[in-house]
Structure formats: C-alpha cells, structure tokens
Protein backbone atom coordinates (compact mmCIF):
# COMPACT_ATOMS: atom_id res chain seq x y z
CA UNK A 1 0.00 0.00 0.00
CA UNK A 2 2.49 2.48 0.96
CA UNK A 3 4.70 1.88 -2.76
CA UNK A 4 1.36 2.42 -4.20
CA UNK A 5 0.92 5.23 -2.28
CA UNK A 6 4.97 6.73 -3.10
CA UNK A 7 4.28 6.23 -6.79
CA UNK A 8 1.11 7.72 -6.97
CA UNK A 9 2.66 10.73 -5.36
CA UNK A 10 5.80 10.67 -7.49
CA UNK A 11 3.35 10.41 -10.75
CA UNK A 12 1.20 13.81 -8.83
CA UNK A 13 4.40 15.98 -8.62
CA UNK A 14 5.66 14.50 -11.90
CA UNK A 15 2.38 16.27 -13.34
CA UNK A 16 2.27 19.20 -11.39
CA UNK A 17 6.34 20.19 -12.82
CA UNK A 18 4.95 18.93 -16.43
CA UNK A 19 1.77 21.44 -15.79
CA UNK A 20 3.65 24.75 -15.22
CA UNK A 21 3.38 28.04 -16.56
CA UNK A 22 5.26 29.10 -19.28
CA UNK A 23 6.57 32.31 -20.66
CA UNK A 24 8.48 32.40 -24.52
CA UNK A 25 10.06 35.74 -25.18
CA UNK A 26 10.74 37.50 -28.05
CA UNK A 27 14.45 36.40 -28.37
CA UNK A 28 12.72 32.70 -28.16
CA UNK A 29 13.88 31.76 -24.39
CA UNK A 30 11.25 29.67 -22.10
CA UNK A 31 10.48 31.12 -18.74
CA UNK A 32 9.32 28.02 -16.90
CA UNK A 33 6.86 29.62 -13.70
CA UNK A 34 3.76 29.73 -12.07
CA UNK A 35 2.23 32.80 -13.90
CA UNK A 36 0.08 35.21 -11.61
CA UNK A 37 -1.49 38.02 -13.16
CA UNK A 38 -1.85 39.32 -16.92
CA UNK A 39 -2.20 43.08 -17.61
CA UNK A 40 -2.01 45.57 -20.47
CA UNK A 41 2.40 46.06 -19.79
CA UNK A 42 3.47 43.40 -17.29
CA UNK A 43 3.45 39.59 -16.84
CA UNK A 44 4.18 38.70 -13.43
CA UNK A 45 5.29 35.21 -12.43
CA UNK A 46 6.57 33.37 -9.39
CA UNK A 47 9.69 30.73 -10.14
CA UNK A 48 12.07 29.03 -8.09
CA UNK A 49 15.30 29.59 -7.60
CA UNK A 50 18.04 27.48 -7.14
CA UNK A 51 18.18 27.09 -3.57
CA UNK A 52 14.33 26.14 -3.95
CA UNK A 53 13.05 29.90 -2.70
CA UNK A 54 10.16 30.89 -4.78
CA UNK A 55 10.77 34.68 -6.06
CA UNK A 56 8.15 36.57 -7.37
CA UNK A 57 8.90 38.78 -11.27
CA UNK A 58 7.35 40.34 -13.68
CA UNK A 59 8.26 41.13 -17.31
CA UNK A 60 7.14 44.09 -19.86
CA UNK A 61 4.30 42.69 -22.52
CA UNK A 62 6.80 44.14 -25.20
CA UNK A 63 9.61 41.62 -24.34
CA UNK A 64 7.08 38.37 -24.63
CA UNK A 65 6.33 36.37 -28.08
CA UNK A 66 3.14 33.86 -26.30
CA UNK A 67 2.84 32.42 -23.49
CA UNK A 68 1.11 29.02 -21.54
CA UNK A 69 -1.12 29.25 -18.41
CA UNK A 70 -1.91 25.64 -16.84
CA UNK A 71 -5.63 25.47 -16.05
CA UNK A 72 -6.96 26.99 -19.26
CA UNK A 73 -7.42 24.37 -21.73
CA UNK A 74 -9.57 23.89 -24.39
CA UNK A 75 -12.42 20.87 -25.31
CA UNK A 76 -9.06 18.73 -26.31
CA UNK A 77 -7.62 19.03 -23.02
CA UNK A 78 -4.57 21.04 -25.14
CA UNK A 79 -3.46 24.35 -22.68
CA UNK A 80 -3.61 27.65 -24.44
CA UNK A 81 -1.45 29.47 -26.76
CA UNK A 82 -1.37 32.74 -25.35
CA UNK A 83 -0.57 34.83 -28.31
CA UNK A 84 -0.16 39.08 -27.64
CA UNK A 85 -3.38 39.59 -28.99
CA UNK A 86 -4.11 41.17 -24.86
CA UNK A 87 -1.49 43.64 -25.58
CA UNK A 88 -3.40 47.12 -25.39
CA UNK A 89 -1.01 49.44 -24.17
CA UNK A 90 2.72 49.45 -24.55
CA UNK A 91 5.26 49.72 -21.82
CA UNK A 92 7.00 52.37 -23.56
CA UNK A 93 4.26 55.15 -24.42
CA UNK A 94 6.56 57.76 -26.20
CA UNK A 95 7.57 56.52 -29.56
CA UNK A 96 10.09 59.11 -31.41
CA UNK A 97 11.05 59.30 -35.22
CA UNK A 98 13.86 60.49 -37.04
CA UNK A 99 14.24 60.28 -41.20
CA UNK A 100 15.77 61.95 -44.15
CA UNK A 101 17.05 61.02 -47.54
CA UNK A 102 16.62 62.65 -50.75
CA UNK A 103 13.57 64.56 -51.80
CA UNK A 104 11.66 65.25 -55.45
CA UNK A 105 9.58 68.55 -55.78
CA UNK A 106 6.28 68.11 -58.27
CA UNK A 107 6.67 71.61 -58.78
CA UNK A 108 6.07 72.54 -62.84
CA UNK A 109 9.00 74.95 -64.29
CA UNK A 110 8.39 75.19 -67.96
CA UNK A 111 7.80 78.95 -67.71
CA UNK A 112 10.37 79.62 -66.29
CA UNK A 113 12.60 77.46 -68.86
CA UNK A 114 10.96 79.42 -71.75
CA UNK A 115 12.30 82.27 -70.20
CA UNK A 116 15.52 80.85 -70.18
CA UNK A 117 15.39 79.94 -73.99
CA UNK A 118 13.42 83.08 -74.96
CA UNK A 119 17.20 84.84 -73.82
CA UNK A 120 19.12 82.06 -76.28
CA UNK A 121 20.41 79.93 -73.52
CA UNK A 122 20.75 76.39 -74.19
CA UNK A 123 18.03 74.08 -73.51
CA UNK A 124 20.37 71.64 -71.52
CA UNK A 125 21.82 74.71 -68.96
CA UNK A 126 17.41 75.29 -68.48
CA UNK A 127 17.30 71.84 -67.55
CA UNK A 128 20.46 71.15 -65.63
CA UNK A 129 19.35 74.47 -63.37
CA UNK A 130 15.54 73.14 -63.35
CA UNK A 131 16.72 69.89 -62.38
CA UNK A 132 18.71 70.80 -59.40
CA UNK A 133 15.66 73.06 -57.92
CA UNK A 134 13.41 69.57 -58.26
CA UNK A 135 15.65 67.81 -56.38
CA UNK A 136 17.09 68.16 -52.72
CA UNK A 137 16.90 66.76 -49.63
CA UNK A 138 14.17 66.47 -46.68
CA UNK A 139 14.30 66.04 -43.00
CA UNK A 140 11.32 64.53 -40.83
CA UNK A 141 10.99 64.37 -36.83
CA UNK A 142 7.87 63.51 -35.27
CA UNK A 143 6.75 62.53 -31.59
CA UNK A 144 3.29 60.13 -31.12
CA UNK A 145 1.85 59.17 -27.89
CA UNK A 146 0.74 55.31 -28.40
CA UNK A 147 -2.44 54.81 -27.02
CA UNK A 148 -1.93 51.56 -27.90
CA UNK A 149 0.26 49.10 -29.91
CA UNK A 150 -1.47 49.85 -32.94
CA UNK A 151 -2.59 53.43 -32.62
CA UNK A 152 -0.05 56.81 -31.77
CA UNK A 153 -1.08 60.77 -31.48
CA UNK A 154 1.63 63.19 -31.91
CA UNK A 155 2.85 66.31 -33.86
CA UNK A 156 5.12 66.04 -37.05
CA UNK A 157 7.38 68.17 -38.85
CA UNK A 158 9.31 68.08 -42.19
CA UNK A 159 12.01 70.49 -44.22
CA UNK A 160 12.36 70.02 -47.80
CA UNK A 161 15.47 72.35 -49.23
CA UNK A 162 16.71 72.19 -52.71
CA UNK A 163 18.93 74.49 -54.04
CA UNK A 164 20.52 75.84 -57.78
CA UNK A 165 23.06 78.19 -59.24
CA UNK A 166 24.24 79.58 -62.63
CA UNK A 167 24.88 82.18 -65.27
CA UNK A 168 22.99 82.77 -68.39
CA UNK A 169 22.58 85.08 -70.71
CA UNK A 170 20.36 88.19 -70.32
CA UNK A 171 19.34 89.89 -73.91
CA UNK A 172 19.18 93.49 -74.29
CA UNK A 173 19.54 96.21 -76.86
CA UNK A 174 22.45 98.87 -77.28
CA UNK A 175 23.23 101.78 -79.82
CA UNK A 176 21.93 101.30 -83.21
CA UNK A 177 18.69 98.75 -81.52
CA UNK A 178 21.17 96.39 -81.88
CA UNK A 179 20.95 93.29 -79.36
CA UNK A 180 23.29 93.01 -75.99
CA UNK A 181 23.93 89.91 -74.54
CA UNK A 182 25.79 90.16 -70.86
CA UNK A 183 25.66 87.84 -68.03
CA UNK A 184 23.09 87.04 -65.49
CA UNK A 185 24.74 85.27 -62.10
CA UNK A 186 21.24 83.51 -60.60
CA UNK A 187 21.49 81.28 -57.11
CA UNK A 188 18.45 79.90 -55.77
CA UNK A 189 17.50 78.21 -52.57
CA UNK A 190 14.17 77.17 -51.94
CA UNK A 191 12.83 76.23 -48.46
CA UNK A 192 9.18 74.37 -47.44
CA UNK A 193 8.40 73.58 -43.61
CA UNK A 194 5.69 71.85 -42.77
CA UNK A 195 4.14 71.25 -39.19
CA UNK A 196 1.18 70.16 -37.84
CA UNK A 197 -0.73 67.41 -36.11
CA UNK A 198 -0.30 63.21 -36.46
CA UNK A 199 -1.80 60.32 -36.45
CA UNK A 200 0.40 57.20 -36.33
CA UNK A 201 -0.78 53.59 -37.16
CA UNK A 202 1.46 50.55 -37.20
CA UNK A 203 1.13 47.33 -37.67
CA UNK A 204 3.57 43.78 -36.86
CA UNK A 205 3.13 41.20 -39.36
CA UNK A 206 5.67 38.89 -38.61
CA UNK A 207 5.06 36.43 -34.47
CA UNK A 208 8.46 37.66 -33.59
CA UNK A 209 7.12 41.51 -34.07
CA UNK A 210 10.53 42.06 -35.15
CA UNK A 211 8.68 43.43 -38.78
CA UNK A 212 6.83 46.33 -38.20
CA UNK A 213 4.79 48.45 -40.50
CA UNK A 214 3.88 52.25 -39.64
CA UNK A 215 1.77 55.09 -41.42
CA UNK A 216 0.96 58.68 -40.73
CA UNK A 217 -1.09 61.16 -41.95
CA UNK A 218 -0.82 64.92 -40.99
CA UNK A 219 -2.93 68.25 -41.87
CA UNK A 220 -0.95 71.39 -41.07
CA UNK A 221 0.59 74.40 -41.98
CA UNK A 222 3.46 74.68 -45.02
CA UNK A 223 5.75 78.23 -44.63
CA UNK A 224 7.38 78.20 -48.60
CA UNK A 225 10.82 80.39 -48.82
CA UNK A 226 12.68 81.00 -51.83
CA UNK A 227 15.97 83.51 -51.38
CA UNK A 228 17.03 84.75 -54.66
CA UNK A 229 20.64 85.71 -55.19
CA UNK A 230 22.11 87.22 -58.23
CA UNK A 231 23.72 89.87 -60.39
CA UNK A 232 21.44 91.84 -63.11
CA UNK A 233 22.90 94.74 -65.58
CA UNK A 234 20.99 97.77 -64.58
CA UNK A 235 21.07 101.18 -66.64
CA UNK A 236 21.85 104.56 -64.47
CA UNK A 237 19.54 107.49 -65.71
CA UNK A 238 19.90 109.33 -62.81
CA UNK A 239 17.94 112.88 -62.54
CA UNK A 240 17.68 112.60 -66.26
CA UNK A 241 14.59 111.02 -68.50
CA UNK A 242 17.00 110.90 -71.84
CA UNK A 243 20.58 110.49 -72.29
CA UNK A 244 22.22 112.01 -76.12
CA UNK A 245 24.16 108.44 -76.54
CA UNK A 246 24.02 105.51 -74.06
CA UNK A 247 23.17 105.68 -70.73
CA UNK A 248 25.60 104.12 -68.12
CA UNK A 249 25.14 100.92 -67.58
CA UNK A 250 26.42 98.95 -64.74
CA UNK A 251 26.39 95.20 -62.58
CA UNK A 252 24.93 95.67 -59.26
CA UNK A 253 23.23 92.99 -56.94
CA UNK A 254 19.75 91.75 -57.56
CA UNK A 255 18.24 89.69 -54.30
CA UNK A 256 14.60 88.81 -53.05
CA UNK A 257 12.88 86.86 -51.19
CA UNK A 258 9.66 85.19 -51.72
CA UNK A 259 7.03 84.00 -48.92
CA UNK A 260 3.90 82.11 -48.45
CA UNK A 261 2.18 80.13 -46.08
CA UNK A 262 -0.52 78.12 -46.84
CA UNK A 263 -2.74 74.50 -45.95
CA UNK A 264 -1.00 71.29 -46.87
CA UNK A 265 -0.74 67.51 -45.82
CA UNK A 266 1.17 65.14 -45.95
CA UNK A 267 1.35 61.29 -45.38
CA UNK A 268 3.86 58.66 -44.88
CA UNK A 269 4.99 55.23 -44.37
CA UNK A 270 7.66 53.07 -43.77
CA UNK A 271 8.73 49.52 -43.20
CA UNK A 272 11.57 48.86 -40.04
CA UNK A 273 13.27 45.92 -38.41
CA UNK A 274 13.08 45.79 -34.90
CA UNK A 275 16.75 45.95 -33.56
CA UNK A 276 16.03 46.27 -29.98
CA UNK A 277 12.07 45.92 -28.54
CA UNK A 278 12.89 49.73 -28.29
CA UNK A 279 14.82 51.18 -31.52
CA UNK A 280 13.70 50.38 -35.19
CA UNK A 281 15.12 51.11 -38.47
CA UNK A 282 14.48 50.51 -42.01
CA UNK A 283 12.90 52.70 -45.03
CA UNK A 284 10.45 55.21 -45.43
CA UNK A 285 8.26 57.49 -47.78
CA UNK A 286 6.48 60.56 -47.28
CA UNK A 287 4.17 62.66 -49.73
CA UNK A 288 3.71 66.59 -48.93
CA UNK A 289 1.08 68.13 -51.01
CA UNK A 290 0.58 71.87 -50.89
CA UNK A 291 -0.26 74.63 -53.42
CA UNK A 292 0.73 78.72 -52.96
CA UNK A 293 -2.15 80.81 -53.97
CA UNK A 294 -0.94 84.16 -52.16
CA UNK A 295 2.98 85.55 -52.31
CA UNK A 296 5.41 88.39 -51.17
CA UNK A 297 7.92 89.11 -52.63
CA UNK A 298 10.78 91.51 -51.16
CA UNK A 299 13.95 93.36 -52.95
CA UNK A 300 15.43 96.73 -52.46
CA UNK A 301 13.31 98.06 -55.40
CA UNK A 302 9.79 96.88 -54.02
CA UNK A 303 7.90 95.33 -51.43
CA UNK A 304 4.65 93.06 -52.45
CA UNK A 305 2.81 91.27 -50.11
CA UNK A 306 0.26 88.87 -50.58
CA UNK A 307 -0.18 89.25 -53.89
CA UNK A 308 -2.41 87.32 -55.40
CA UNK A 309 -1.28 84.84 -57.96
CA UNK A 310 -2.84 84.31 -61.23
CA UNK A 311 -2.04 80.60 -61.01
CA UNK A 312 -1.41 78.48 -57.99
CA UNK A 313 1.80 77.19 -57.63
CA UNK A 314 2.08 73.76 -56.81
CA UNK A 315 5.30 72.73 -54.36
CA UNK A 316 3.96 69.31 -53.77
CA UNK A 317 7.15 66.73 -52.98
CA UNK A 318 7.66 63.05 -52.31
CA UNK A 319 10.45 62.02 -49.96
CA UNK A 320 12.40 59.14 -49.78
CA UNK A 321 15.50 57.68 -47.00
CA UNK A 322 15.96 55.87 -43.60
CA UNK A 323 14.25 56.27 -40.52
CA UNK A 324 15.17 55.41 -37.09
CA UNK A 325 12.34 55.04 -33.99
CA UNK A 326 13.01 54.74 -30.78
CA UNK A 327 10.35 54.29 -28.12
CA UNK A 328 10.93 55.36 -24.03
C-alpha cells in the first residue's frame, strides 16, 4: 500500500512540474513559472530559484512572443497558446522618429525654362538648373503618444530644401537697336516647412514583431521660402529722363525673397526591423502636397505682399530615405 501510495505521489508531482506556466520571449527563451497576473504592460510570475526559494517577477508585454497558463485548456484538453493579442497598451508610451534622404519637388518649371530659352540659352543649362531646384533633400521628426500598440497621437514636422546656381545670358539692346547679350549670375534656394498634427498607425506582421509596418497622416501648416541671389545689368539714368548716346550701364546685386504660407498635408509610411524591442530602423516614404495661392515678394526696389497669384503654384514633394524610432 504504501509503494502504491509513493508512486502515486511521485506520478502527482511528476504532473504538477509537467503542468507549469510558461513564458516564450521575443528572443525565443522559455520562462518556466507559475504565472500570476496578466495586464495591459506586465506579466508577473513566481519561479524558483536554485536554492528552492520561490521569487516573485514580472516582465514588460513588449519583451514576450506567447505564453502558456496551466488550467486553461480547451475541449481537447490542449493548454492555451497565449498569443499578444491582450497587448493594449505598450510599456513604452513615447515613440520618437527620425528620417531623411533625398527629396523630389512636383513643382512645374516650364515657364520659367521658356524664359531661359526666350534669352538664347541652351536648352540643356534650363534643364540642368531646373533639375537641381526639383531635387534636394528632406528632413522629418515627429513625436506620437501610443495609445496603444497599434494606434499613436503626436505632432510632425518636415524640411524640404533644394537648391541651384548659374549664369545665363540676359538679352538686351544697345546703340543702333542692336541686341546686348551680358551675363546674369542667378542662385536659388528654396525652403518648405511643414508642421502640424499626427496620427500614427502601425502594424507587426511577422510572431516575432521584429517586422513592423507604420503610417501617418498629418494636416498642417506649409511656410514656402525661396531667397534669390544674383547679379542683373541695370542702366543709371539718374535725374535725367533721356541720355544724347548711351546711358551708363552697370552690374549691381539683384536679391529677393519670396514668402507664403498656406494648408497642406502630408502622409507617410515606412517599413523597419526591430533591432532592440525599443529602436527600429528601415525605409520610409512621405508625400507633402501643398499649393501657394498668395505671395510676397521683397527686394530693395519693391515690397509686395500677398499678392495674389494668377495661377497656384504647386510645391507638392515626395520624400524618400531611412528612418530610425526609438520608443521610451
């Protein structure tokens, strides 16, 4: 009776170590405990330590892949799969992004190049300058509160600059009406900011959540600045309305600056590789669409502000580089 009585016992606690708890993280270890309690961050767990002393722990929801309560089976008598489908909030609820790359404004020139060819410049110097105006470089921060793992408010903010520089040829007419050519020194830099308001949306595909997917998309405000920079041939009249011969004509400095601010949006998205359960990094896109309807303009001969423009000015880009995010 009493070996019947050992090995039934021995066959109980045999069970009861089979039957515990277990806890698979995201770097694929196995917690072997007797889990507790469940909640939106933490797990926490009771397990024994080596000198058999039972210490209670806990560990963040971000850090675990499933995990196994015994108790909770289903009609097959099979124990649960816990997968994080009970994450709601994350442990970390600050998530902070950083990205730039190159950037490609949607912005039409071909006025402006049949200026350039109306003066007998080359068709190749229009497009080399038009070229480098269409394409610079952005920068994009943002900040989102998550309020949970799939959902983030925050504020956003991007920079696209471009800029170009070169000398043409500038047509006029001399003694006799007969045509002038000199030299026209033009630099360009062109400047849109955008802020405004976020809303971030992400998504894991992969069990490990080491794939993660994010969007955005943010109404705000665009401020558009283009400094001008150049050298124009000027004739001095002076006092006088009428010269007997030419009038003196001289180089002298010819710099604006243009403003507007105006409605835009933009939107984003991006595709990252976990590297830590905190810090992300991978590849991202963003598309800023705004159009200038108002502008002033600014130079030492005049002073125009927000003039109305006969057509709207499109200064839509797209965006395109790394990002890193790091949540805390």
């Amino acid at each position: 009776m009493k070996k019947l009585l050992l090995i039934f016992l021995f066959f109980v606690s045999l069970a009861a170590a089979k039957a515990q708890d277990k806890i698979i993280t995201i770097k694929q270890d196995t917690i072997e405990c007797r889990i507790v309690s469940v909640n939106a961050e933490r797990i926490s767990y009771e397990q024994k330590t080596s000198d058999k002393q039972i210490v209670g722990k806990s560990i963040a929801i971000s850090d675990v892949l499933h995990y196994f309560r015994t108790g909770k089976r289903d009609s097959f008598g099979n124990m649960f799969d816990y997968e994080k489908t009970k994450r709601v909030r994350p442990e970390h609820r600050w998530l902070f992004s950083l990205q730039g790359g190159l950037a490609h404004s949607l912005t039409d020139y071909s006025n402006f190049k049949n200026i350039f060819l109306s003066q007998d410049n080359s068709a190749s110097a229009a497009d080399d300058y038009i070229k480098k105006l269409k394409n610079g470089y952005h920068i994009n921060t943002s900040l989102h509160y998550l309020l949970n793992t799939f959902l983030g408010l925050g504020v956003d903010y991007n920079l696209f600059y471009s800029a170009s520089k070169g000398e043409f040829l500038a047509q006029g007419y001399g003694n006799m009406n007969l045509p002038v050519y000199t030299n026209l020194g033009l630099d360009e830099r062109l400047y849109a900011h955008f802020a405004g308001p976020s809303v971030l949306f992400q998504q894991f595909p992969d069990k490990k959540k080491r794939i993660k997917i994010s969007e955005t998309i943010s109404p705000g405000v665009v401020f558009f600045r283009e400094e001008t920079r150049g050298n124009g041939y000027k004739i001095y009249w002076g006092d006088n309305d009428s010269y007997s011969g030419q009038a003196p004509q001289y180089y002298d400095h010819a710099n604006s600056v243009s403003k507007s601010t105006n409605f835009g949006a933009k939107g984003g998205v991006s595709v990252e590789y976990g590297i830590t359960p905190q810090l992300s990094a991978g590849l991202a896109g963003n598309f800023m669409w705004a159009k200038l309807k108002k502008m002033s303009v600014k130079s030492s001969e005049y002073d125009n502000k927000d003039q109305e423009l006969e057509k709207a000015i499109n200064i839509s880009h797209i965006d395109y580089g790394f990002t890193v995010r790091y949540n805390f």
